[in-house]
C-alpha atoms as a PDB file:
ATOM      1  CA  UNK A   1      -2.479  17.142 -18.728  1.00  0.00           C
ATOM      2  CA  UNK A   2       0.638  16.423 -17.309  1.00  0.00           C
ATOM      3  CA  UNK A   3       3.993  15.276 -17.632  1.00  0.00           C
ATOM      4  CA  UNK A   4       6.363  12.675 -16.636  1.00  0.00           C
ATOM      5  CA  UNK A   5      10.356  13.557 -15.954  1.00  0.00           C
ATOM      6  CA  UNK A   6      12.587  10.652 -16.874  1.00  0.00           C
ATOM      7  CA  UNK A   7      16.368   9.812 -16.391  1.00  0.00           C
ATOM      8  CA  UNK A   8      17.383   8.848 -19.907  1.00  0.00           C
ATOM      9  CA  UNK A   9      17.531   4.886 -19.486  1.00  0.00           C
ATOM     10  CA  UNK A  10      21.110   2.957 -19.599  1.00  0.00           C
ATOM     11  CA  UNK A  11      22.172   1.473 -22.496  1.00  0.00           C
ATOM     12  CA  UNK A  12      24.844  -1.249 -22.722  1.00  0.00           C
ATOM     13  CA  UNK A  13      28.222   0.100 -24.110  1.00  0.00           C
ATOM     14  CA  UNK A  14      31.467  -1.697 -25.278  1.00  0.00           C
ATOM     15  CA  UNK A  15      32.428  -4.695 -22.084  1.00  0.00           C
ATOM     16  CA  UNK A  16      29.272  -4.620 -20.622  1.00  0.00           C
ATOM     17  CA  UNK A  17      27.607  -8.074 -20.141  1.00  0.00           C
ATOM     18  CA  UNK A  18      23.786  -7.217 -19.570  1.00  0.00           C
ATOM     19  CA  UNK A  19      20.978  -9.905 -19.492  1.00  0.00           C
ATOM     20  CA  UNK A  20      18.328  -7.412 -19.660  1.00  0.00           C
ATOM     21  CA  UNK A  21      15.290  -9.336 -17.595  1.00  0.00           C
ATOM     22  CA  UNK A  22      11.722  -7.763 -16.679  1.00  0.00           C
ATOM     23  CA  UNK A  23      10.870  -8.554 -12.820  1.00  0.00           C
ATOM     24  CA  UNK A  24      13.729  -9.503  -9.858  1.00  0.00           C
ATOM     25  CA  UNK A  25      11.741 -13.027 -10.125  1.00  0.00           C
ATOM     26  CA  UNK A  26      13.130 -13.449 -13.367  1.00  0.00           C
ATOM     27  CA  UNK A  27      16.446 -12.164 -12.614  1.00  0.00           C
ATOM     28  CA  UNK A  28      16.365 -14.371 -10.029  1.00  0.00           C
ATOM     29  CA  UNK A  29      16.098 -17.454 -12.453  1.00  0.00           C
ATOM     30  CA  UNK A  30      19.344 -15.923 -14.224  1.00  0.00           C
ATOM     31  CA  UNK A  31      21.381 -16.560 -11.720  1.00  0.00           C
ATOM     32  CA  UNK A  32      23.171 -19.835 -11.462  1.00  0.00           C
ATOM     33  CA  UNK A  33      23.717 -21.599  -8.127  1.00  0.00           C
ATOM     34  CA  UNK A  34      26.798 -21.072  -6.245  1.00  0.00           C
ATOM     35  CA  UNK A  35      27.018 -17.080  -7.414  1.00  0.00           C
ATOM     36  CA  UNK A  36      27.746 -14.585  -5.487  1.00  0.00           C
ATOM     37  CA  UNK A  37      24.970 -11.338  -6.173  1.00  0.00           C
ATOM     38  CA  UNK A  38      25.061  -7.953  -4.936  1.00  0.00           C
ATOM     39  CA  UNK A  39      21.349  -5.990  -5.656  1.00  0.00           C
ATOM     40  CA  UNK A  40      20.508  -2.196  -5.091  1.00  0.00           C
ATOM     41  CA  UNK A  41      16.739  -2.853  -5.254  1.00  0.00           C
ATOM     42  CA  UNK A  42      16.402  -1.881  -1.703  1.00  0.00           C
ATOM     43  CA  UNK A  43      14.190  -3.009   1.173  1.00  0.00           C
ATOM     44  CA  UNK A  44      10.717  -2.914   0.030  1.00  0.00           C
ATOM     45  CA  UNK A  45      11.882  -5.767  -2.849  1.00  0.00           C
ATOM     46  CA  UNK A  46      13.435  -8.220  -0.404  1.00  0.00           C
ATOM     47  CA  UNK A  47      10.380 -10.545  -0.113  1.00  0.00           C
ATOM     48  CA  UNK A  48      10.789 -10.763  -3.989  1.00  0.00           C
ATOM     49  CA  UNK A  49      14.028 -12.540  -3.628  1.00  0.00           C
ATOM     50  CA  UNK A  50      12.429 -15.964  -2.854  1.00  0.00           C
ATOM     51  CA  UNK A  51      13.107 -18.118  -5.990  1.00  0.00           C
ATOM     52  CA  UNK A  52      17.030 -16.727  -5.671  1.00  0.00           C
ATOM     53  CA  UNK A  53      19.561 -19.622  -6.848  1.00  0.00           C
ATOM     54  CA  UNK A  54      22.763 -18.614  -6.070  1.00  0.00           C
ATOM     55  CA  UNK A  55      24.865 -18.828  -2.800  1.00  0.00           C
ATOM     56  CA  UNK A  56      24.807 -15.536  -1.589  1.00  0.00           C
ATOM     57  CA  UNK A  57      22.687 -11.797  -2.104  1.00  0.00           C
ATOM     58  CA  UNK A  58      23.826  -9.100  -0.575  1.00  0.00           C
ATOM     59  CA  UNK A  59      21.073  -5.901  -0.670  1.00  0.00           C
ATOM     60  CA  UNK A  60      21.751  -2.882  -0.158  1.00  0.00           C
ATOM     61  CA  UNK A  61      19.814  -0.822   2.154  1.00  0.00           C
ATOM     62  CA  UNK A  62      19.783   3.064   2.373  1.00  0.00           C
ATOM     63  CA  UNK A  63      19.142   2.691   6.150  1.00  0.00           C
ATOM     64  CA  UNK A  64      20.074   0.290   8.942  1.00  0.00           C
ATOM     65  CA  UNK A  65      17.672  -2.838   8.870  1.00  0.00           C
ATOM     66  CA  UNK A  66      15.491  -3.084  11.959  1.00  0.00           C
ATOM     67  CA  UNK A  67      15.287  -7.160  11.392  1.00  0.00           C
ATOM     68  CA  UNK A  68      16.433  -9.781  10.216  1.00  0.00           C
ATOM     69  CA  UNK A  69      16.739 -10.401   6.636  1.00  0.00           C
ATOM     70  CA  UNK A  70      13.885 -13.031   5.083  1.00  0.00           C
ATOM     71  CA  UNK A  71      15.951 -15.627   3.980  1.00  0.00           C
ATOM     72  CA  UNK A  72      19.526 -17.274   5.159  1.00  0.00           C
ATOM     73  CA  UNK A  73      20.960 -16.723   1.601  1.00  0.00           C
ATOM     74  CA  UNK A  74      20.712 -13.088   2.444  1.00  0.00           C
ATOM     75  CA  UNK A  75      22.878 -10.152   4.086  1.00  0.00           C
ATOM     76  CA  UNK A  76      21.817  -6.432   4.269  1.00  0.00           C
ATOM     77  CA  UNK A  77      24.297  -3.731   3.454  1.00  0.00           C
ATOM     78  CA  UNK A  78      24.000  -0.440   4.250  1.00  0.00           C
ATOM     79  CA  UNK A  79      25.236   2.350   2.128  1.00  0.00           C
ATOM     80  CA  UNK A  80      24.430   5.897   1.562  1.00  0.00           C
ATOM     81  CA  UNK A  81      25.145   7.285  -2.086  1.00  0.00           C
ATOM     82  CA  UNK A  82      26.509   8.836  -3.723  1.00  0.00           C
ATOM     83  CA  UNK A  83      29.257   6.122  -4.632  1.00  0.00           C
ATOM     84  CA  UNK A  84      32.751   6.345  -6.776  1.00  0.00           C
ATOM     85  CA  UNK A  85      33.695   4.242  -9.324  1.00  0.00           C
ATOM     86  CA  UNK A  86      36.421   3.211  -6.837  1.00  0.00           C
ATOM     87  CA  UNK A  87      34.413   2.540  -4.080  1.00  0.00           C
ATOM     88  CA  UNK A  88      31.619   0.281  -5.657  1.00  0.00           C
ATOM     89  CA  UNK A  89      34.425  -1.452  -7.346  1.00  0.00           C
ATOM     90  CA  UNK A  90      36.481  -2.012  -3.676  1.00  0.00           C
ATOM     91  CA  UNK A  91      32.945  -3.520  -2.320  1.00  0.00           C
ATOM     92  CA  UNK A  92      32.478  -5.771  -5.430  1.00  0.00           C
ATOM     93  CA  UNK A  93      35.656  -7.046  -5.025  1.00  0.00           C
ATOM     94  CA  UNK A  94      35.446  -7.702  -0.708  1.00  0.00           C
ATOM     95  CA  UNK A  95      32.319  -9.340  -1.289  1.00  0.00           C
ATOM     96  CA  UNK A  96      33.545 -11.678  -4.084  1.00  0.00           C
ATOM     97  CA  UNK A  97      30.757 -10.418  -6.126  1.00  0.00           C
ATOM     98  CA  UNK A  98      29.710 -12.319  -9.743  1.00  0.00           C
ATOM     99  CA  UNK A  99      26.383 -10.630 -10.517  1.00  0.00           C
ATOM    100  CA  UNK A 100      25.043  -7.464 -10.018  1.00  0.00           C
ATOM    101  CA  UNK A 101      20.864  -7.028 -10.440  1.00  0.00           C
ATOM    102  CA  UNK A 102      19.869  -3.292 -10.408  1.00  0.00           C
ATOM    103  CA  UNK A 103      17.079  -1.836 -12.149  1.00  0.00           C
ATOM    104  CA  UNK A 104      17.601   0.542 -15.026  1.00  0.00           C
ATOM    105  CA  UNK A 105      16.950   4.068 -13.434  1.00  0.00           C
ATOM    106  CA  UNK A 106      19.226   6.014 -15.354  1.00  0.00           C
ATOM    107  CA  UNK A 107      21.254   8.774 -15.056  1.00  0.00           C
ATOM    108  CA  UNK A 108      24.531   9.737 -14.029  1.00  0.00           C
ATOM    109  CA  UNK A 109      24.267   9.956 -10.102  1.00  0.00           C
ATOM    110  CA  UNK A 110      24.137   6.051  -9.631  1.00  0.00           C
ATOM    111  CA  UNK A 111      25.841   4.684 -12.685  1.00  0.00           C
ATOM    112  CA  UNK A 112      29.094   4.036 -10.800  1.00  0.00           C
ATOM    113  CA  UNK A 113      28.140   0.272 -10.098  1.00  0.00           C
ATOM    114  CA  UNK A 114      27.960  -0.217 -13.714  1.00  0.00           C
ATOM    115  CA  UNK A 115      31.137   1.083 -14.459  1.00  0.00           C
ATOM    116  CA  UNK A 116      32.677  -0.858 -11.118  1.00  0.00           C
ATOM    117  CA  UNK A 117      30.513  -3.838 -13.081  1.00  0.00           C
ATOM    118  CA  UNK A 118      31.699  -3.154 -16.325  1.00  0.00           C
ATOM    119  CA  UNK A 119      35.771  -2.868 -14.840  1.00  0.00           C
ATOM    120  CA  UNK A 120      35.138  -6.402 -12.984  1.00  0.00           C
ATOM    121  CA  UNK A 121      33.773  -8.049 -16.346  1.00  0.00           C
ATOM    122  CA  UNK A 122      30.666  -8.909 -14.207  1.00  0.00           C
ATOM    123  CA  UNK A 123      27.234  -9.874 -15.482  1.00  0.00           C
ATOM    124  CA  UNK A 124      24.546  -7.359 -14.716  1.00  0.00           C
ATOM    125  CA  UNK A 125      21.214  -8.609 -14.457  1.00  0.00           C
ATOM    126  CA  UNK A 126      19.230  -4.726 -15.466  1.00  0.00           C
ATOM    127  CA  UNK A 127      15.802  -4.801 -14.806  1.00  0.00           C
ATOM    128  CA  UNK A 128      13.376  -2.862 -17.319  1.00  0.00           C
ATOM    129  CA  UNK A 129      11.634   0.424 -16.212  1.00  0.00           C
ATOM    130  CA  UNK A 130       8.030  -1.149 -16.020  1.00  0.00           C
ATOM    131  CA  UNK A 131       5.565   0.320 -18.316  1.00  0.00           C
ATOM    132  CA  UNK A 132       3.830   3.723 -18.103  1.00  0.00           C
ATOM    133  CA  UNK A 133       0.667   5.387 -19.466  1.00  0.00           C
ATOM    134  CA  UNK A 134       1.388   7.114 -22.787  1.00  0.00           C
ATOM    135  CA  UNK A 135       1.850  10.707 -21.665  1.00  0.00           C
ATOM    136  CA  UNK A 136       4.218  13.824 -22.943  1.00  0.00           C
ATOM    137  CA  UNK A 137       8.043  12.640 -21.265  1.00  0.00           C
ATOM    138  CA  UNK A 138      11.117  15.254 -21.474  1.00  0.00           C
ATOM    139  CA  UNK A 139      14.825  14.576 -19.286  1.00  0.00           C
ATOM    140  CA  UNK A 140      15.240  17.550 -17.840  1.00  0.00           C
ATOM    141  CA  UNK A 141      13.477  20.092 -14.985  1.00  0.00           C
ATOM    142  CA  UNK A 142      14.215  23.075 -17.944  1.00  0.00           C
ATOM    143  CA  UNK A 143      12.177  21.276 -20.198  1.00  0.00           C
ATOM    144  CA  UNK A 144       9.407  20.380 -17.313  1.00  0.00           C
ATOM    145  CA  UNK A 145       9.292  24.108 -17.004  1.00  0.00           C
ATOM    146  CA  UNK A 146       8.947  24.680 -20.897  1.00  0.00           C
ATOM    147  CA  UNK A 147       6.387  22.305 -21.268  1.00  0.00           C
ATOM    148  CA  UNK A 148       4.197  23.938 -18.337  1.00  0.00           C
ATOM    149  CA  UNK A 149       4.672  27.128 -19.591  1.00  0.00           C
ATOM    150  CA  UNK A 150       3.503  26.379 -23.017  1.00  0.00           C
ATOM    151  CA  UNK A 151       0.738  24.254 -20.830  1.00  0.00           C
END
């Protein structure tokens, strides 16, 4: 047996303007042309991008890029988290940002571009946690431990 540790996923709360979408293809088809998108889905995702409508996507990357991004709509940025409230808020606002597509990871660590999202009235396109093989889930690494014990 085993057992799979989740983040408890976001939900949308009071001001929040989610389109809740299921790949970054689809998000992609959300956004309308001449918008402005920032996206935390990282390097490994930017070839995914290719149907993207609007004017501009900045991604973030955890790590310098070593080339070129794939297409002339967009611009890597590099960032190392954790981020503040304040700061994700400063960048949306420098980078004229409109949308914001992030998947839904959960947790508290990297919620602060939701609530810099949420401050800006901006739409967030949240991609859905794919799905998993029915197995025993808990939140926490105390209750990993209390399952494996009783395991």
């Amino acid at each position: 047996p085993y057992l799979r540790v989740l983040r408890p996923a976001w939900s949308e709360e009071t001001g929040d303007r989610w389109t809740h979408v299921h790949s970054i293809a689809e998000a992609c088809r959300c956004v309308p042309a001449g918008a402005c998108v920032f996206s935390n889905t990282g390097r490994a995702t930017r070839e995914q991008y290719a149907g993207f409508n609007g004017r501009k996507l900045y991604l973030r990357l955890l790590s310098p890029a070593r080339d070129d991004p794939p297409f002339p709509f967009m611009e890597h940025i590099e960032g190392h988290p954790p981020f503040s409230v304040a700061e994700e808020r400063a960048l949306f606002e420098r980078l004229e940002v409109d949308y914001l597509i992030t998947r839904n990871v959960g947790g508290a660590a990297s919620k602060s571009k939701l609530l810099a999202a949420r401050a800006l009235g901006l739409q967030v396109l949240m991609i859905a946690r794919p799905n998993t093989p029915s197995s025993p889930s808990v939140e926490t690494s105390g209750e990993a431990l209390a399952w494996e014990t009783a395991h």
